[in-house]
PDB file of N, CA and C in Angstrom:
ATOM      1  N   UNK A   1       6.861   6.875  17.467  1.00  0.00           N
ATOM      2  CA  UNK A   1       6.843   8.329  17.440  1.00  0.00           C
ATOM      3  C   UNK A   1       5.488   8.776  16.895  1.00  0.00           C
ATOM      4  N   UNK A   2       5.015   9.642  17.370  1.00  0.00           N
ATOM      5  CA  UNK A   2       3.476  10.464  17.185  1.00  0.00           C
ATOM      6  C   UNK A   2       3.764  11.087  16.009  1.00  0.00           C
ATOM      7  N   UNK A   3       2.620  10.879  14.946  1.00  0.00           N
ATOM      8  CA  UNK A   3       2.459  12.125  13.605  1.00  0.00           C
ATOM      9  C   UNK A   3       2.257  13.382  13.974  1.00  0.00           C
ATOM     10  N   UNK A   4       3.487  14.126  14.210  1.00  0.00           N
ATOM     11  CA  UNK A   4       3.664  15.681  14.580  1.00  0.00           C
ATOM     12  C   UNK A   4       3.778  16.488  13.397  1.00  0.00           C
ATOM     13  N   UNK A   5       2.943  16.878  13.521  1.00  0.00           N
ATOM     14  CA  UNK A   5       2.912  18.408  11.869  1.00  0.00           C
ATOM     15  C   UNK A   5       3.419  19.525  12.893  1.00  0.00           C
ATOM     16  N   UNK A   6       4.051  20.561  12.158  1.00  0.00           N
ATOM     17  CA  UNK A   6       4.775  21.557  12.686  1.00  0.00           C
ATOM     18  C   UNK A   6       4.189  22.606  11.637  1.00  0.00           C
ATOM     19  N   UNK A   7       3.189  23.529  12.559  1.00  0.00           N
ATOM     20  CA  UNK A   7       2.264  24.857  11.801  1.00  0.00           C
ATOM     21  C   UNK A   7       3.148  25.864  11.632  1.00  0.00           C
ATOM     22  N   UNK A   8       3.298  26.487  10.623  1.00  0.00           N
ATOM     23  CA  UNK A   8       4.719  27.194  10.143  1.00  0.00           C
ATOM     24  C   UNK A   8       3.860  28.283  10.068  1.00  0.00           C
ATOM     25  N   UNK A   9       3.491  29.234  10.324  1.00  0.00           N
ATOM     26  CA  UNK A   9       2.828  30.647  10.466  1.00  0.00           C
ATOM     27  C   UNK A   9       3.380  31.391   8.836  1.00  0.00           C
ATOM     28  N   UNK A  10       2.147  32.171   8.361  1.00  0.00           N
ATOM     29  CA  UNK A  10       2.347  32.405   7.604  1.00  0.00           C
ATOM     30  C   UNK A  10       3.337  33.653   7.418  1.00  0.00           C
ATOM     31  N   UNK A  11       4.091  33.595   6.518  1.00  0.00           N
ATOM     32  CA  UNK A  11       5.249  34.673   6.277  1.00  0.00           C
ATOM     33  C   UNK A  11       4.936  36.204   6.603  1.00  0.00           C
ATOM     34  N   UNK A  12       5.497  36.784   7.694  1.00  0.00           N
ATOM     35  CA  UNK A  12       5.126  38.190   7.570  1.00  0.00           C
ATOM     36  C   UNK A  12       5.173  39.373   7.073  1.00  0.00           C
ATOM     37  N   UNK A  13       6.253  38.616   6.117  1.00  0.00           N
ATOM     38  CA  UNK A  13       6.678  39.613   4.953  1.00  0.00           C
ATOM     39  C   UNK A  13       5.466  39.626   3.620  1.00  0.00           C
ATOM     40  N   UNK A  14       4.667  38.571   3.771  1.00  0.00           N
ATOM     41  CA  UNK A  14       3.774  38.779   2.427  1.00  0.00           C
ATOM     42  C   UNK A  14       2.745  39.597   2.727  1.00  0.00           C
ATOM     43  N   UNK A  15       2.150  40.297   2.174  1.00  0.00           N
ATOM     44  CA  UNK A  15       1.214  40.980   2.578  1.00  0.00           C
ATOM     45  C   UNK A  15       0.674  41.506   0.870  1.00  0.00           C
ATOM     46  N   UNK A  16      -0.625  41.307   0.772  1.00  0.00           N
ATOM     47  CA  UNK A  16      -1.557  41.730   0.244  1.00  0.00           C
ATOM     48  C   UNK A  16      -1.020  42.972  -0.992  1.00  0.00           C
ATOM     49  N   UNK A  17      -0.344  42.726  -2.169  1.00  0.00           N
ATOM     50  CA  UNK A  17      -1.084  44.186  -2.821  1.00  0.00           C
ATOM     51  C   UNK A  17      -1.816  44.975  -2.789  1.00  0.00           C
ATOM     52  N   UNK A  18      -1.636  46.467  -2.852  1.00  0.00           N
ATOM     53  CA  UNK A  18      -2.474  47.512  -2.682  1.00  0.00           C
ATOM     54  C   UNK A  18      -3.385  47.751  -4.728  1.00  0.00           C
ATOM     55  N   UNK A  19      -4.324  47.362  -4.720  1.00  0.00           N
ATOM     56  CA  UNK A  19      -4.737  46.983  -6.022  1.00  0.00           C
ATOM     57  C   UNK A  19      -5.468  48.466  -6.891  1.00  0.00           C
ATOM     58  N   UNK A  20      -5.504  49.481  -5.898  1.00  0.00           N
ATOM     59  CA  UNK A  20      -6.264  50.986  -6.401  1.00  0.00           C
ATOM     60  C   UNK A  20      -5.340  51.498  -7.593  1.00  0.00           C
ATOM     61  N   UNK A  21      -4.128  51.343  -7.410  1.00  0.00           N
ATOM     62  CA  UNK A  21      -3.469  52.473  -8.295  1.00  0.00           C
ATOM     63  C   UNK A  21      -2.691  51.372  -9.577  1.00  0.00           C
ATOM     64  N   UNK A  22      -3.532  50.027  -9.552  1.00  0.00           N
ATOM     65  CA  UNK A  22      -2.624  49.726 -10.698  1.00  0.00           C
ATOM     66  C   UNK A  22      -3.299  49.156 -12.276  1.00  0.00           C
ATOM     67  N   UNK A  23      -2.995  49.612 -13.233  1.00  0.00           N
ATOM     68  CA  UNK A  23      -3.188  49.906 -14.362  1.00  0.00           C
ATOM     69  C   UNK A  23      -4.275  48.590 -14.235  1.00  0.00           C
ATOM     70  N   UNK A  24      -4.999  47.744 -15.559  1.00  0.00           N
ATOM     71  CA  UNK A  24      -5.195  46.649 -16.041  1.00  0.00           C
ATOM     72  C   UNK A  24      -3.955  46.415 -16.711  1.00  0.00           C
ATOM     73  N   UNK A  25      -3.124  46.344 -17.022  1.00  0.00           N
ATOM     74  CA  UNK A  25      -2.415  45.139 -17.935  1.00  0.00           C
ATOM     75  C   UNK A  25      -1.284  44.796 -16.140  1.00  0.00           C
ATOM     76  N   UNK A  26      -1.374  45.849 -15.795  1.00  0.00           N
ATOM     77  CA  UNK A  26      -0.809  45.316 -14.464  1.00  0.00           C
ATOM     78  C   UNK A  26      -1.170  44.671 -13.441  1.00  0.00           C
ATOM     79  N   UNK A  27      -2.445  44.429 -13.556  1.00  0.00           N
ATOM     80  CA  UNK A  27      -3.157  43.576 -12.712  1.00  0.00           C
ATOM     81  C   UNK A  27      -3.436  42.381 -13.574  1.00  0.00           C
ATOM     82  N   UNK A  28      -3.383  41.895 -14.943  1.00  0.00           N
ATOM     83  CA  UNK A  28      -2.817  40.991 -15.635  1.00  0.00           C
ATOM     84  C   UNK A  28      -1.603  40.653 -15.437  1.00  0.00           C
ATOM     85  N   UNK A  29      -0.636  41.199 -14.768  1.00  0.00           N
ATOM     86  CA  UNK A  29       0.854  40.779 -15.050  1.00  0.00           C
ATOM     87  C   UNK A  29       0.799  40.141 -13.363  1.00  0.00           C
ATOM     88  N   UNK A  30       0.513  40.857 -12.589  1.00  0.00           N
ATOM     89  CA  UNK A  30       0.328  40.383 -11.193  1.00  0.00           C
ATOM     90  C   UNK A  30      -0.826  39.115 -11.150  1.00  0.00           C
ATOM     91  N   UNK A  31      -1.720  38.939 -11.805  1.00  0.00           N
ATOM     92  CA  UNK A  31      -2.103  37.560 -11.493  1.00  0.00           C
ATOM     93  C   UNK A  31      -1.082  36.704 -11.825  1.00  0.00           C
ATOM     94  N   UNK A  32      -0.650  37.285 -13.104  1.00  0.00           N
ATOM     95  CA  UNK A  32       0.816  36.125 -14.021  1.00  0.00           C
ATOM     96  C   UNK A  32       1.508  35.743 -12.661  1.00  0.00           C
ATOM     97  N   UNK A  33       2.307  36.863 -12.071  1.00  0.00           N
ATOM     98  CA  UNK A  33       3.048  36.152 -11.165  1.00  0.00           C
ATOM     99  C   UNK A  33       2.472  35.345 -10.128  1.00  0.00           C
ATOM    100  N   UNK A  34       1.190  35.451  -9.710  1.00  0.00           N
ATOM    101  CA  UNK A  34       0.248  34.947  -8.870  1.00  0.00           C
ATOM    102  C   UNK A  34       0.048  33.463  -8.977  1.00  0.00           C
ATOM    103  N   UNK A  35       0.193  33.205 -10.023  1.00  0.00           N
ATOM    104  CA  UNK A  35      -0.010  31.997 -10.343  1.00  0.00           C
ATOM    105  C   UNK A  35       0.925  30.907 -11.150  1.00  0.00           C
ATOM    106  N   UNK A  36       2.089  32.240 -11.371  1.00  0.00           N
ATOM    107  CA  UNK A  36       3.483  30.760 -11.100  1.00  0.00           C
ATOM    108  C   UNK A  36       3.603  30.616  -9.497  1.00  0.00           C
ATOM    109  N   UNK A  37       3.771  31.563  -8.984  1.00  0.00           N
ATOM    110  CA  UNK A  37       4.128  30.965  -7.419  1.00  0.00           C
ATOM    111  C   UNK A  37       2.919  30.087  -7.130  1.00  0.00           C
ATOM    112  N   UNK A  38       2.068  30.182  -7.291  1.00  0.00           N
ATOM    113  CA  UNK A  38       0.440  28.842  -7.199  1.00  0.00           C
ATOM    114  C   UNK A  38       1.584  27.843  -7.553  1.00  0.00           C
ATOM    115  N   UNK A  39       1.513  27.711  -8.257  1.00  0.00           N
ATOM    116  CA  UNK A  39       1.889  26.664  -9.353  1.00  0.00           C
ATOM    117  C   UNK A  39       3.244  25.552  -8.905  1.00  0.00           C
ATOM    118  N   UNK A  40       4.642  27.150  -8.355  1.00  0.00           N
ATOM    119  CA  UNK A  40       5.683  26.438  -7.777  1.00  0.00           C
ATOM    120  C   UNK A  40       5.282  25.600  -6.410  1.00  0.00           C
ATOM    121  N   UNK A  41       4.103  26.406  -5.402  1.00  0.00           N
ATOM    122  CA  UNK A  41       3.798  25.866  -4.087  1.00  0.00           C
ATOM    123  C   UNK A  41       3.234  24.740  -4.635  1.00  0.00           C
ATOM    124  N   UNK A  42       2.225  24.085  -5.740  1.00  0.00           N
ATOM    125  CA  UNK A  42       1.286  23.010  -5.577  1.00  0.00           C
ATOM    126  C   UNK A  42       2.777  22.284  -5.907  1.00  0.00           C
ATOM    127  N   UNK A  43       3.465  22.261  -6.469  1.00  0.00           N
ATOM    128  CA  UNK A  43       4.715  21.591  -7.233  1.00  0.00           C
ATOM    129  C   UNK A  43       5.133  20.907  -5.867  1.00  0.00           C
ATOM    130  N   UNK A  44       5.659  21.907  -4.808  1.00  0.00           N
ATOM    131  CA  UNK A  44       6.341  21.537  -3.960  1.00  0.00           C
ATOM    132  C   UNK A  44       5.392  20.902  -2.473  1.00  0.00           C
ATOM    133  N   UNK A  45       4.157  21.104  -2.707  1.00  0.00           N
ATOM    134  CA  UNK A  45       3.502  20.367  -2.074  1.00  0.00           C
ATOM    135  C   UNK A  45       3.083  18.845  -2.818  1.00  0.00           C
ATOM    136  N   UNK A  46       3.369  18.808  -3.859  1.00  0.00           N
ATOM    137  CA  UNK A  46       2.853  17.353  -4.713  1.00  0.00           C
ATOM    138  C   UNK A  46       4.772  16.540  -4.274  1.00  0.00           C
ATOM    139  N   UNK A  47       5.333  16.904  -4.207  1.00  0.00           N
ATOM    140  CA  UNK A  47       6.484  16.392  -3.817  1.00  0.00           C
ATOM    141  C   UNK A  47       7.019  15.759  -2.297  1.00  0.00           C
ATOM    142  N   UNK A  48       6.519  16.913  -2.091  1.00  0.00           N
ATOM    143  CA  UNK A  48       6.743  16.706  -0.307  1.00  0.00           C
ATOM    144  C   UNK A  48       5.234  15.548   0.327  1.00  0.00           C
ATOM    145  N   UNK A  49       4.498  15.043  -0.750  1.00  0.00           N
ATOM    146  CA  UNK A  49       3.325  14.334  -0.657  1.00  0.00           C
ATOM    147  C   UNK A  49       3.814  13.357  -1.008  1.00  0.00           C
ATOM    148  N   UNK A  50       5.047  13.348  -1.990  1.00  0.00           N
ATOM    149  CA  UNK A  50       5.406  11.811  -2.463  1.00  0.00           C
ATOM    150  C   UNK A  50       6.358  11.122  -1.984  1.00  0.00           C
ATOM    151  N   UNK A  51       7.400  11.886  -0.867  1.00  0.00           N
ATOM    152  CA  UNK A  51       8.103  11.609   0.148  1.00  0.00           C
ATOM    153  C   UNK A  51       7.688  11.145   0.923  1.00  0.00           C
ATOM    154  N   UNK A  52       6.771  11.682   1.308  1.00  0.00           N
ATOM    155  CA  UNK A  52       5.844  11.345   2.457  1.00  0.00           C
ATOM    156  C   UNK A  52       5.736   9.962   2.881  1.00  0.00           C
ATOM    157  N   UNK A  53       4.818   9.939   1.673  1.00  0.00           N
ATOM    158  CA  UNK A  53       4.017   8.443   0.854  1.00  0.00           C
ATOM    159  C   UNK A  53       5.296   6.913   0.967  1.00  0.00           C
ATOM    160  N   UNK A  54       6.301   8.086   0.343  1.00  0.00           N
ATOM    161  CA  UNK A  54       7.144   6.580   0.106  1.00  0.00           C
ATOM    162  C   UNK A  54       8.153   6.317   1.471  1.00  0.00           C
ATOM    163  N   UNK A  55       8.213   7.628   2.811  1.00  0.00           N
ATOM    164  CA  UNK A  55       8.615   7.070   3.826  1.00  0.00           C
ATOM    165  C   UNK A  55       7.392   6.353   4.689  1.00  0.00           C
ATOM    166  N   UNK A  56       6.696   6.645   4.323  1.00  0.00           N
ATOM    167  CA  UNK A  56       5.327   5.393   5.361  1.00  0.00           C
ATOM    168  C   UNK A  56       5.196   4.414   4.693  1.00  0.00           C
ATOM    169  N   UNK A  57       5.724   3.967   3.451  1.00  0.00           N
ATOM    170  CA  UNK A  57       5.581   2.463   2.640  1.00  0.00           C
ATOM    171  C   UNK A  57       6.860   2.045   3.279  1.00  0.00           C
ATOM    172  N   UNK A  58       7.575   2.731   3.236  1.00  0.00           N
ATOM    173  CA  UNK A  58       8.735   2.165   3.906  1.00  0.00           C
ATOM    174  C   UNK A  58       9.176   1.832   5.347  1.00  0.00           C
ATOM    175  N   UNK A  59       8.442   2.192   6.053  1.00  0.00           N
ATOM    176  CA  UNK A  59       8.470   2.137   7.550  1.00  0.00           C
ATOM    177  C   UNK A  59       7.232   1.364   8.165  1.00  0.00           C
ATOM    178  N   UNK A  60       6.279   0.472   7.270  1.00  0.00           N
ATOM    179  CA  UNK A  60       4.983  -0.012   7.122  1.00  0.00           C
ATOM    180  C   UNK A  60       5.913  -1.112   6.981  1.00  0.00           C
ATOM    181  N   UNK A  61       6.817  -1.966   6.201  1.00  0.00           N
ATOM    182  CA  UNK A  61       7.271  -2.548   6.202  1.00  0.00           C
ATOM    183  C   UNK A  61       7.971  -4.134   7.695  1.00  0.00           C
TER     184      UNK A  61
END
């Protein structure tokens, strides 16, 4: 079987904050959230990297 990646288009529901009308401590609080979701995606990309890993050790076999 061929290494098929499947390009998942990005969500069309996310879209960009409108950044004019919001305070500073609110544009502190919005990076905050900015960067747990960073944080949950690298998580779940370091995972789905180690699956990966250990179904091609296993099928290398």
């Amino acid at each position: 079987m061929d290494d098929v990646e499947i390009a998942i288009s990005k969500p069309a529901d996310w879209v960009p904050r409108d950044l004019d009308n919001l305070s500073v401590e609110a544009l502190k609080e919005y990076i905050k959230d900015l960067s747990c979701e960073l944080e949950r995606v690298r998580k779940e990309i370091s995972m789905r990297e180690v699956v990966r890993s250990e179904a091609d050790a296993m099928f290398k076999k």
